[in-house]
Structure formats: structure tokens, C-alpha cells
C-alpha atoms as a PDB file:
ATOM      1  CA  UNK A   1      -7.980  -0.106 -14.732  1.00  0.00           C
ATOM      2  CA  UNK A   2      -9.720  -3.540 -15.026  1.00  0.00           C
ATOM      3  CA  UNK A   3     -13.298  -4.003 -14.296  1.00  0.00           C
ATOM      4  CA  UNK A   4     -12.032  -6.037 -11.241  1.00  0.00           C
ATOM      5  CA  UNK A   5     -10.243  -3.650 -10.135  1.00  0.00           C
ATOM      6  CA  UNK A   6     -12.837  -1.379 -10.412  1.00  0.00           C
ATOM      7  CA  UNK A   7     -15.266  -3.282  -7.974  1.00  0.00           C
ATOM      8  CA  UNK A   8     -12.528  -3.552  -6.049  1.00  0.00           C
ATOM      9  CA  UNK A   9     -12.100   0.503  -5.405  1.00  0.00           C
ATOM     10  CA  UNK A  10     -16.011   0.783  -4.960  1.00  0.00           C
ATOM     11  CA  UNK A  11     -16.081  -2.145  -2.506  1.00  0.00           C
ATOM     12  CA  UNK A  12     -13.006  -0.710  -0.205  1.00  0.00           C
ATOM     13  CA  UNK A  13     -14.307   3.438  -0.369  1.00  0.00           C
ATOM     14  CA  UNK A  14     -16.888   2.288   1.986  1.00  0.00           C
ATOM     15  CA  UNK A  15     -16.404   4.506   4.916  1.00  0.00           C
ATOM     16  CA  UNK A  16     -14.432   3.124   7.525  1.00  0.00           C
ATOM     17  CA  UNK A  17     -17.026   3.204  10.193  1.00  0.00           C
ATOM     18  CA  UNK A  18     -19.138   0.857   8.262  1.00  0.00           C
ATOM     19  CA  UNK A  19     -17.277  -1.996   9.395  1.00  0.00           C
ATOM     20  CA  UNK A  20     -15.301  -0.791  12.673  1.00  0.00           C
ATOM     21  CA  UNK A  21     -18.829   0.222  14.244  1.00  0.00           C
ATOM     22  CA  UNK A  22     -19.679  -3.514  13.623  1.00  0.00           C
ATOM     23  CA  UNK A  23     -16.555  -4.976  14.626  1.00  0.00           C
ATOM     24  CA  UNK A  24     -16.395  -3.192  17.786  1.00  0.00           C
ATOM     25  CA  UNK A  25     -16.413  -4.914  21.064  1.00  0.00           C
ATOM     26  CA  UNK A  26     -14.652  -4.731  24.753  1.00  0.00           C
ATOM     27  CA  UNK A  27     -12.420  -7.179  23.921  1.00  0.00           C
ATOM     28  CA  UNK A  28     -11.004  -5.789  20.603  1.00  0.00           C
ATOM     29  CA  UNK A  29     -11.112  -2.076  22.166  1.00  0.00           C
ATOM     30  CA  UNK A  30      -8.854  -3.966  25.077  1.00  0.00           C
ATOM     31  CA  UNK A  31      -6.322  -5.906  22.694  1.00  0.00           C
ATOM     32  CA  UNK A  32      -3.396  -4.921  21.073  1.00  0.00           C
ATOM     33  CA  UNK A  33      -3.541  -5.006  17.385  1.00  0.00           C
ATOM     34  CA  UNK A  34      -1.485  -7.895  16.837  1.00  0.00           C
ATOM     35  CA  UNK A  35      -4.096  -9.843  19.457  1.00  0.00           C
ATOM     36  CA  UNK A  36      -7.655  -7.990  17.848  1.00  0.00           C
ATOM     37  CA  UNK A  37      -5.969  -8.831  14.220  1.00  0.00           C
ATOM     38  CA  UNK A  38      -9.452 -10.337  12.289  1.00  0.00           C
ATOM     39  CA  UNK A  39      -7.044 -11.710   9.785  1.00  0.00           C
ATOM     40  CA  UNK A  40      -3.288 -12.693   9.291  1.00  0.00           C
ATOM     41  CA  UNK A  41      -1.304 -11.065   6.521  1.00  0.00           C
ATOM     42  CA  UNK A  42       1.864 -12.416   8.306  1.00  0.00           C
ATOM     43  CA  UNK A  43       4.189 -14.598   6.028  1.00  0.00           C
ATOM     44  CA  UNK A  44       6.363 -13.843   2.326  1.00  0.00           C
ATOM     45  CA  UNK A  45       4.122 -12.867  -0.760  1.00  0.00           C
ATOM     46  CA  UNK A  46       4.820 -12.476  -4.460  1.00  0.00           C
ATOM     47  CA  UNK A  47       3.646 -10.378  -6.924  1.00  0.00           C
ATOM     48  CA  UNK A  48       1.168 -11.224  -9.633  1.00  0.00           C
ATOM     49  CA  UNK A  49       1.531  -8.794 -12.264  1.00  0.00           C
ATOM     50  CA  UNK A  50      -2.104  -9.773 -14.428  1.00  0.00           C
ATOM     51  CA  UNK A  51      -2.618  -5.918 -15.313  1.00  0.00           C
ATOM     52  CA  UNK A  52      -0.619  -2.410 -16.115  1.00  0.00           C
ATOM     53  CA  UNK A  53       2.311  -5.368 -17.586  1.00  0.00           C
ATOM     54  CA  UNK A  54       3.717  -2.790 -19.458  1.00  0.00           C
ATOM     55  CA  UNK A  55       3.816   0.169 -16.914  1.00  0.00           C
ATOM     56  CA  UNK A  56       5.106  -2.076 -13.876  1.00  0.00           C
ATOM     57  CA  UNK A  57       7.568  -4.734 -16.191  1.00  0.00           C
ATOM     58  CA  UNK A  58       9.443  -1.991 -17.573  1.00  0.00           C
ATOM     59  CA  UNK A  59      10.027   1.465 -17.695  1.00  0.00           C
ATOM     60  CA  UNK A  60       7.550   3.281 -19.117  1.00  0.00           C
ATOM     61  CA  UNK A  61       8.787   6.133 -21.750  1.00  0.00           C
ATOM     62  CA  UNK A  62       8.558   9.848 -21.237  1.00  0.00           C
ATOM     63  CA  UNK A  63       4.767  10.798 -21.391  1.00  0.00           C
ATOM     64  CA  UNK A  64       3.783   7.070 -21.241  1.00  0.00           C
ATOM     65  CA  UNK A  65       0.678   7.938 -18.530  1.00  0.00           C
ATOM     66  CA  UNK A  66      -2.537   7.653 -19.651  1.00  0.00           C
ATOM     67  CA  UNK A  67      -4.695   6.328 -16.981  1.00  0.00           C
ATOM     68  CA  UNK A  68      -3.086   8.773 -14.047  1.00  0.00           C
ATOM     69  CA  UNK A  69      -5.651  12.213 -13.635  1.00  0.00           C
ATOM     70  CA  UNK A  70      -2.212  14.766 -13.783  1.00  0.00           C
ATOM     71  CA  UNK A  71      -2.967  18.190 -13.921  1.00  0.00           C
ATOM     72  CA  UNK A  72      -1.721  20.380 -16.250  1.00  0.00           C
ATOM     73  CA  UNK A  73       0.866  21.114 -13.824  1.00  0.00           C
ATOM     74  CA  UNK A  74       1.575  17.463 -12.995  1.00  0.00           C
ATOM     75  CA  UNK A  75       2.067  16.467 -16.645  1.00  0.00           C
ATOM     76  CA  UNK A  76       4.739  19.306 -16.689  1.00  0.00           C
ATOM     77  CA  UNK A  77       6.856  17.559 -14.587  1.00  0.00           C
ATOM     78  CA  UNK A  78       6.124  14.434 -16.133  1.00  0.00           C
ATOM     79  CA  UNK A  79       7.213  15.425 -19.180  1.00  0.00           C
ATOM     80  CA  UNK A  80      10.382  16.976 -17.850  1.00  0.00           C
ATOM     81  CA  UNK A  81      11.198  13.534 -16.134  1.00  0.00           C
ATOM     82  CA  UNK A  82      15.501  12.657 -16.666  1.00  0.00           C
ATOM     83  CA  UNK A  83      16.350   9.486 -15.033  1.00  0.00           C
ATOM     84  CA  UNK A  84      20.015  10.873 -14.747  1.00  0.00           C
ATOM     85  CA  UNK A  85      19.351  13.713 -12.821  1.00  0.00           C
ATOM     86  CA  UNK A  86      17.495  11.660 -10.022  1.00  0.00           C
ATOM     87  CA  UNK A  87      20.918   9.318 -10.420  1.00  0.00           C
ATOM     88  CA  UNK A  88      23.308  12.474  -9.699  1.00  0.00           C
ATOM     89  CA  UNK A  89      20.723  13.729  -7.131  1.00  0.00           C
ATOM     90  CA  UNK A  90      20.757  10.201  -5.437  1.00  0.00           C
ATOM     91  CA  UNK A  91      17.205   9.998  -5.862  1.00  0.00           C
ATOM     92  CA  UNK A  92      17.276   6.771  -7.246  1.00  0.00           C
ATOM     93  CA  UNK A  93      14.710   5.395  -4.729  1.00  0.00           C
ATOM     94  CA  UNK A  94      11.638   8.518  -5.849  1.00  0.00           C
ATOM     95  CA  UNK A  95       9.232   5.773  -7.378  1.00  0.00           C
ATOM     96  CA  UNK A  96       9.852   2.873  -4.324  1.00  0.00           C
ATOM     97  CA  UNK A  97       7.882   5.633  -2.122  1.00  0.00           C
ATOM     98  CA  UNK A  98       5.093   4.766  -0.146  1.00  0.00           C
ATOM     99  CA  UNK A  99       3.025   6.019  -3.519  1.00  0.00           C
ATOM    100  CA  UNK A 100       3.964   3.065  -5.484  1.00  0.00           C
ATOM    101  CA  UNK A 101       5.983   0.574  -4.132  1.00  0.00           C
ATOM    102  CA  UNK A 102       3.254  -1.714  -4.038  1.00  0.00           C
ATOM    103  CA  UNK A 103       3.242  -1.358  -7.717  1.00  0.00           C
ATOM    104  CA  UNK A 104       7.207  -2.290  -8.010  1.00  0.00           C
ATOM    105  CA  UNK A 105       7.497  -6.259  -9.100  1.00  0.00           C
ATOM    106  CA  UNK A 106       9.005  -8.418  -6.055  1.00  0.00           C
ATOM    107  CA  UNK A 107       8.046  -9.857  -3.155  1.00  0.00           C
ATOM    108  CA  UNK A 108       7.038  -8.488   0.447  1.00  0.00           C
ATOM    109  CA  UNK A 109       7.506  -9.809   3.829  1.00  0.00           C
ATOM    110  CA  UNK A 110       4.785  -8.934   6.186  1.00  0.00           C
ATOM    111  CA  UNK A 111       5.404  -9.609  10.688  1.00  0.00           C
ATOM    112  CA  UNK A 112       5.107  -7.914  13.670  1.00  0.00           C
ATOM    113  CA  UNK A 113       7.384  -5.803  14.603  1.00  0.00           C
ATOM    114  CA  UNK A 114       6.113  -5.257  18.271  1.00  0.00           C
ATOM    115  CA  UNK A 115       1.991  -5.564  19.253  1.00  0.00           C
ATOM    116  CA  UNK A 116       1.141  -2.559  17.946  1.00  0.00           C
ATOM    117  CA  UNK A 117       3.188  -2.062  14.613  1.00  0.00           C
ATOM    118  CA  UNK A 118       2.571  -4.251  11.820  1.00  0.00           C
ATOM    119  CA  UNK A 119       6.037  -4.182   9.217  1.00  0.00           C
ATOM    120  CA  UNK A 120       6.484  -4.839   5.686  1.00  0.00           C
ATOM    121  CA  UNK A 121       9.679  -5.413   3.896  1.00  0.00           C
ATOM    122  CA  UNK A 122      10.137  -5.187   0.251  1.00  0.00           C
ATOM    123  CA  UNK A 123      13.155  -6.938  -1.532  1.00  0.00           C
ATOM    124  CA  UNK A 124      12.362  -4.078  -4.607  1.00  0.00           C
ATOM    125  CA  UNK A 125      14.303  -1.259  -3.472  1.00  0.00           C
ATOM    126  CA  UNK A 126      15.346  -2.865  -0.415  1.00  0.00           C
ATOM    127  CA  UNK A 127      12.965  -0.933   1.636  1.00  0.00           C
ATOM    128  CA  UNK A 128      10.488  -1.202   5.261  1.00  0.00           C
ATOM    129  CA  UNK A 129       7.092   0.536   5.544  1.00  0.00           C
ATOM    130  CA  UNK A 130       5.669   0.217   9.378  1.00  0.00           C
ATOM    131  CA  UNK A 131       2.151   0.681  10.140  1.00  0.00           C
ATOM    132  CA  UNK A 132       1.108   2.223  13.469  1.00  0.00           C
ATOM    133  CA  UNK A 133      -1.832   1.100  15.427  1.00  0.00           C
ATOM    134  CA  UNK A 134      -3.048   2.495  18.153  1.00  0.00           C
ATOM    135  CA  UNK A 135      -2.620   6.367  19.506  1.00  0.00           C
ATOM    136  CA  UNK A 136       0.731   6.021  18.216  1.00  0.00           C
ATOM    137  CA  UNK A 137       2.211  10.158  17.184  1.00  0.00           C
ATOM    138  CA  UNK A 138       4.617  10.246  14.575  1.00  0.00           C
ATOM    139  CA  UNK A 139       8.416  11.404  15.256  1.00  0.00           C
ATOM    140  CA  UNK A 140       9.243  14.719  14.653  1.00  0.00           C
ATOM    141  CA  UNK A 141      11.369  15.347  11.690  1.00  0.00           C
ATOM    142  CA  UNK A 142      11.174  15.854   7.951  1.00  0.00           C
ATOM    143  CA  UNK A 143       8.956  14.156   5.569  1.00  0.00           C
ATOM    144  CA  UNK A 144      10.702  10.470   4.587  1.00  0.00           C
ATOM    145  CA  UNK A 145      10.269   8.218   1.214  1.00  0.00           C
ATOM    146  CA  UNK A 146       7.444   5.999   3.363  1.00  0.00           C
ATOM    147  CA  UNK A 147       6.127   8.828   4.932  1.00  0.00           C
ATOM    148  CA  UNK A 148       3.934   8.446   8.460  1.00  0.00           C
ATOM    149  CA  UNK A 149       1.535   5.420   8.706  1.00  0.00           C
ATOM    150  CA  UNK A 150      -1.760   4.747  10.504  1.00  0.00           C
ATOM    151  CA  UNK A 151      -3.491   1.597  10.790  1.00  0.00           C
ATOM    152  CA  UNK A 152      -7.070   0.319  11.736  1.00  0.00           C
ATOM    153  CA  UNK A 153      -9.005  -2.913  11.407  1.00  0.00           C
ATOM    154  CA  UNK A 154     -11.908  -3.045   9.651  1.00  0.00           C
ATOM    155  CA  UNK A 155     -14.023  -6.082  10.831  1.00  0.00           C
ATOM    156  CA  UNK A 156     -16.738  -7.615   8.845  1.00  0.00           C
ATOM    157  CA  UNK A 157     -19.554  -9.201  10.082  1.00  0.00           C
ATOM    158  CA  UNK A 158     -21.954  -8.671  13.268  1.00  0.00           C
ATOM    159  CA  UNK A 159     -21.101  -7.087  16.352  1.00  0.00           C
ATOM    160  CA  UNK A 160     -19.056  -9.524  18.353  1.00  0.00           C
ATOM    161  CA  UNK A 161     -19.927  -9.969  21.998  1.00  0.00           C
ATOM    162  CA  UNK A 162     -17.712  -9.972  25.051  1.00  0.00           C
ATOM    163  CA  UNK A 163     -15.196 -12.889  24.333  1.00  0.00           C
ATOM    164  CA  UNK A 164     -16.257 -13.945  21.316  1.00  0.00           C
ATOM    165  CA  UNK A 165     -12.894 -15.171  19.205  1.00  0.00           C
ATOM    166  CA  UNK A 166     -11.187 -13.066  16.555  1.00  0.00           C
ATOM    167  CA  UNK A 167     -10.899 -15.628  14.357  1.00  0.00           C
ATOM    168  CA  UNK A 168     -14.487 -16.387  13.816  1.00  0.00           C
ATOM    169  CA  UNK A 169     -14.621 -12.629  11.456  1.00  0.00           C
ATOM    170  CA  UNK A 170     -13.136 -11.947   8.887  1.00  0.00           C
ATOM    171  CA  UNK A 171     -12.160  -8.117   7.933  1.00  0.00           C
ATOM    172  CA  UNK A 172      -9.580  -5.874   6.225  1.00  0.00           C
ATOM    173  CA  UNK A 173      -6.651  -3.297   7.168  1.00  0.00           C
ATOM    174  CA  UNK A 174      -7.322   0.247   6.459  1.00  0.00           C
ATOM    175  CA  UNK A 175      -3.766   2.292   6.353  1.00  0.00           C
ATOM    176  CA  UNK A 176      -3.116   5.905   5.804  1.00  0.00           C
ATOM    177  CA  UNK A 177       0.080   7.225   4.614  1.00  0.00           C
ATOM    178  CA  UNK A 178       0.731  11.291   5.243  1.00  0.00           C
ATOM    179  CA  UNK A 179       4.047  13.076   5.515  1.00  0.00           C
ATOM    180  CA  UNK A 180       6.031  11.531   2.521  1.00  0.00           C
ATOM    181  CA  UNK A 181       8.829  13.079   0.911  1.00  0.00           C
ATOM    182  CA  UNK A 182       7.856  13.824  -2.920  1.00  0.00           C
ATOM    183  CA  UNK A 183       8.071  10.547  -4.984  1.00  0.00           C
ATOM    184  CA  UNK A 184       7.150   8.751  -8.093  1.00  0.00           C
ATOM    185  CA  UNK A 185       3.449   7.357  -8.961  1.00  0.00           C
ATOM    186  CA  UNK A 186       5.260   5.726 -11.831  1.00  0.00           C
ATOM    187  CA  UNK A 187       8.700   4.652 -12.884  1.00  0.00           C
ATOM    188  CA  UNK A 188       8.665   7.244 -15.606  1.00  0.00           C
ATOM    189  CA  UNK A 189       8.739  10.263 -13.595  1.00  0.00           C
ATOM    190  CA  UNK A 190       4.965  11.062 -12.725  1.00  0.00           C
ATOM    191  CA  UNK A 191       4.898  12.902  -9.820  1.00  0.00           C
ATOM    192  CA  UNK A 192       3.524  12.837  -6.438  1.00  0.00           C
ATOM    193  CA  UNK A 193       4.270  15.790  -3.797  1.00  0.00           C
ATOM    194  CA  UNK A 194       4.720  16.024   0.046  1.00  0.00           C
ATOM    195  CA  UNK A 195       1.143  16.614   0.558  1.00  0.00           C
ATOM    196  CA  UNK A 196      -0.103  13.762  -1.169  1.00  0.00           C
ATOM    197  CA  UNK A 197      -2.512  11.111   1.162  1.00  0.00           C
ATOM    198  CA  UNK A 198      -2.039   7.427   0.140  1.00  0.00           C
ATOM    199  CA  UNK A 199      -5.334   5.097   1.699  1.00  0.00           C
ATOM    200  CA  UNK A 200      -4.378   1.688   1.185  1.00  0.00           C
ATOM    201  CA  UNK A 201      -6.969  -1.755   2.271  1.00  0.00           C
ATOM    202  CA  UNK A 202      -5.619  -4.864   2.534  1.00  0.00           C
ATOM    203  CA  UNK A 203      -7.828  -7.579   2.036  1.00  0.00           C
ATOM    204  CA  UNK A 204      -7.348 -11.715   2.017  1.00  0.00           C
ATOM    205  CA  UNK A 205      -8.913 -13.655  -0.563  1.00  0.00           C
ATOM    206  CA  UNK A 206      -7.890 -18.036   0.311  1.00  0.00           C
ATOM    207  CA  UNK A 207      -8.935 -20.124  -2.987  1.00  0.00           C
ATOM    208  CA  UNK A 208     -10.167 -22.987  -3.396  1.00  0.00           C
ATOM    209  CA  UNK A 209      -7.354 -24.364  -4.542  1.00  0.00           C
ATOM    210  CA  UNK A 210      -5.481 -23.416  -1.204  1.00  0.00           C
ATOM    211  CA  UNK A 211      -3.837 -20.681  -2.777  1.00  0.00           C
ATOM    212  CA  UNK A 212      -3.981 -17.211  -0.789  1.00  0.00           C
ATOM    213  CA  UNK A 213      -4.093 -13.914  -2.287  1.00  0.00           C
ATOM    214  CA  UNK A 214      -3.538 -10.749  -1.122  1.00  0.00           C
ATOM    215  CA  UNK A 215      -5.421  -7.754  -2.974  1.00  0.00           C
ATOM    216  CA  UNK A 216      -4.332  -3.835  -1.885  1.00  0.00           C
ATOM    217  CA  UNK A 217      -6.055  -1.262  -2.971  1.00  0.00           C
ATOM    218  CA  UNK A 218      -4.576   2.161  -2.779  1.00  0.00           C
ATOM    219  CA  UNK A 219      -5.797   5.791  -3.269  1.00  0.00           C
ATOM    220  CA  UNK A 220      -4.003   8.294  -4.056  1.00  0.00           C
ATOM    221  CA  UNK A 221      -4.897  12.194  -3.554  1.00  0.00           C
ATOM    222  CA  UNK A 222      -2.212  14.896  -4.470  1.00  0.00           C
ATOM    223  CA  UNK A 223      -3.980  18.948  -5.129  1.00  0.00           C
ATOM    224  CA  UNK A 224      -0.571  19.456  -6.410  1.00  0.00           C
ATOM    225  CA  UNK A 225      -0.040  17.042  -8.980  1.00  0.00           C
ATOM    226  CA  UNK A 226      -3.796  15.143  -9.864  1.00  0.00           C
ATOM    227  CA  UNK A 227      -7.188  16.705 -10.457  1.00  0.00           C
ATOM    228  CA  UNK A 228      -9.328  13.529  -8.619  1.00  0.00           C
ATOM    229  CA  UNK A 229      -8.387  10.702  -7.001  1.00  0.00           C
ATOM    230  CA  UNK A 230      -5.995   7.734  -8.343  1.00  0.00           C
ATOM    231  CA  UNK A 231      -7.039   4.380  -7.551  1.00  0.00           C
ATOM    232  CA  UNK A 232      -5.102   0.981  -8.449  1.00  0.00           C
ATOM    233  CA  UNK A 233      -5.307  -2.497  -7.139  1.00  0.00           C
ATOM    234  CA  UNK A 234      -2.458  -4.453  -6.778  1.00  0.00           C
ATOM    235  CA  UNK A 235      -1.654  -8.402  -6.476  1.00  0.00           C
ATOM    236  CA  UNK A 236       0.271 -10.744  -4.356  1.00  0.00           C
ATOM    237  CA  UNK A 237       0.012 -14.630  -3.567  1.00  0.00           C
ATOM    238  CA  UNK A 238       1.136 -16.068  -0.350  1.00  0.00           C
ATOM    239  CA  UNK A 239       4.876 -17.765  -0.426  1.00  0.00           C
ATOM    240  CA  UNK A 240       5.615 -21.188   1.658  1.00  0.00           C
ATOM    241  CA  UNK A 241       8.587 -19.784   2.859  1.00  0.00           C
ATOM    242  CA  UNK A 242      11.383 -17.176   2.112  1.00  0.00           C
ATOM    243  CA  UNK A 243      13.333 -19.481  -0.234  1.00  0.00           C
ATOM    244  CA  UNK A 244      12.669 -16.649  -3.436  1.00  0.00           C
ATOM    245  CA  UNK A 245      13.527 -13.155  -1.178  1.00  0.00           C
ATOM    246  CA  UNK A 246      16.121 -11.122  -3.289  1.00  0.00           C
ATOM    247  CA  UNK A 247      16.989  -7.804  -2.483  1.00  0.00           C
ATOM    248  CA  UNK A 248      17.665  -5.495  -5.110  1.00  0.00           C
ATOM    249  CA  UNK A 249      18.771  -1.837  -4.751  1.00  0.00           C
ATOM    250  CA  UNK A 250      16.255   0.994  -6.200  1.00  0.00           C
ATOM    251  CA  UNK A 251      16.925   1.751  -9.913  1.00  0.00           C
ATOM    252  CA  UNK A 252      15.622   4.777 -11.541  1.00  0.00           C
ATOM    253  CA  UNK A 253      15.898   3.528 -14.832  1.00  0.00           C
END
């Protein structure tokens, strides 16, 4: 992990009431989440791959992990990891979980799929996460390769007042993933299990330059697999349009 993304981690495990207390006002607790949104990830993004080249470019060899806290027990299965097995399993799609897909080159494209539910395609793996706002219950069923998410602004800034426009604060999206079917932290078989917690912020950063960039954060925490938590941070800069989106089926080579 970079010193950047270092800072980064510290900055974002502020406690999520630092900012929601500050952000809260009648209006935003009246809103939808689409309406009360402090900041618009909306649009097509690329990733910029500036660290962990050679663990995201390619696939990593067997035992090729050394920044991820495994366990002993997690480095078993690690080291047992047989790309043809998931491929006659048809488990092709184990590291393009919720637990890393951020991490899987490509782009994303980020609307609203109603007021309340804020969706995010990914042409790596062809797959669709949806975060849940609100008091939104997951569906019964079993655990699924995105797993259950739950979304909350974070707004920076002063308390706003009654009325007082979104737009004028800036703040970040806190989203926590439970309920995910066992998956793949890396390409190379490290393991994450069904009662692993993924916290993911998504902040904004517009340049100078006009560029915008969107920086995600995400913890990890497995018992099962990891003996602390795993924190990356991940890359993207905004698209002009969807000229670039390519689909590609998940590979588990």
C-alpha cells in the first residue's frame, strides 16, 4: 500500500457519525437519496491502475500475496488455489465479487436505478452491484457474488439549515456489503468467506485540470480467512461518454 493510500484509509475510518451528524437536516432526512445526494458519481469511469500493477494487470502466481493479513488458515487455501477447478465448478466469476471487483481493470457505469438505489455496472465480468438507501431489507435467499448492500451519505461541512441546497456541500458515500457468497480478494485464489464485511467510501476529487477522479476505499474484514483488517484504495477517472464500455465475461485465469 502507497503512502497515499494510506492517508486515504485513515481519512475514510472516521466514524460515520462524524459527518452524517453534521450533514443532517429536515430537508435531507425528507429527500430521497437520489434528491439529498451531496455529490454526483453518476456518469462512465475508467480505471487508473498507478499501484498493485502487477497484482491487478495480470494474474498473480500461486502464493503471490504479500500485502493481504491471511491467516494461517487463509494462506492454506491460497496455496491450494487451481484455476481449473473454479472453470469445471463454473466459478469463473469468484474474484469479480463484491470483495474485489473494484480492483478488476475496466470501466464502471454509475446511475440511478430508482430514488433510492444507486447502480453500478462493470464491463469486467459483466456484472451490477446496487446500493440500497434508505430502510430498504434485503430479499430472502442465499448469499450472491455481490452480496447485500447498504448505503449512506456522509456530508461534509456545517450543519445545513432548513432549505439550504445540496449542492453547496460536498461529502462521500459510505456502503456496506454483507451476505456475499465466498469469493476471491485476488485473482490468484486468496480467499474471502460468506461472513466477510466489505466498507467501501466513495469520494470525488475534480482537478484542476478539469479532470475528475473517483477514489474508493474499501475494507475488508473476514475472521475466517484474515487476522486484521484489509484496506486498499482504488482509482477511476470520469469518461465523456460511453464510447470505451466493453464487456468482457469473468476469467479465472
Amino acid at each position: 500500500m502507497t503512502k497515499f493510500s494510506a492517508c486515504l484509509a485513515l481519512l475514510f475510518a472516521i466514524p460515520a457519525g462524524f459527518y452524517a451528524q453534521r450533514g443532517r437536516g429536515a430537508a435531507a432526512a425528507n429527500a430521497s437519496a437520489k434528491a439529498a445526494a451531496p455529490i454526483d458519481f453518476t456518469g462512465y469511469w475508467v480505471s487508473l491502475v498507478t499501484e498493485d500493477w502487477r497484482w491487478r494487470m495480470v494474474t498473480p502466481a500461486k502464493g503471490d500475496y504479500p500485502s493481504i493479513p491471511l491467516n494461517e488458515t487463509g494462506k492454506r487455501v491460497a496455496n491450494a488455489w487451481d484455476p481449473s477447478k473454479d472453470e469445471t465448478a463454473g466459478e469463473q466469476c469468484k474474484s469479480y465479487g463484491a470483495g474485489n471487483i473494484i480492483r478488476q481493470p475496466g470501466r464502471l457505469h454509475i446511475t440511478w436505478e430508482d430514488e433510492n438505489t444507486l447502480r453500478v455496472d462493470f464491463d469486467a465480468g459483466t456484472q451490477t452491484r446496487l446500493f440500497h438507501f434508505g430502510n430498504w431489507r434485503a430479499p430472502s435467499g442465499p448469499p450472491t457474488l455481490q452480496g447485500d448492500s447498504t448505503a449512506v451519505w456522509e456530508f461534509a461541512g456545517g450543519r445545513r439549515g432548513r432549505g439550504q441546497a445540496n449542492q453547496a456541500r460536498g461529502g462521500d458515500l459510505k456502503v456496506v456489503t454483507t451476505r456475499l457468497r465466498p469469493g476471491y480478494l485476488q485473482k490468484n485464489g486468496v480467499p474471502y468467506s460468506g461472513n466477510a464485511i466489505v466498507t467501501e467510501y466513495f469520494h470525488r476529487a475534480d482537478e484542476e485540470n478539469r479532470d475528475s477522479l473517483l477514489i474508493i476505499t474499501t475494507m475488508v474484514e473476514d475472521p475466517e480467512y484474515l487476522t486484521g483488517q484489509f484496506v486498499r484504495s482504488t482509482h477511476f477517472k470520469k469518461l465523456p461518454d460511453g464510447s470505451g464500455w466493453n464487456p468482457q465475461p469473468c476469467s479465472a485465469r
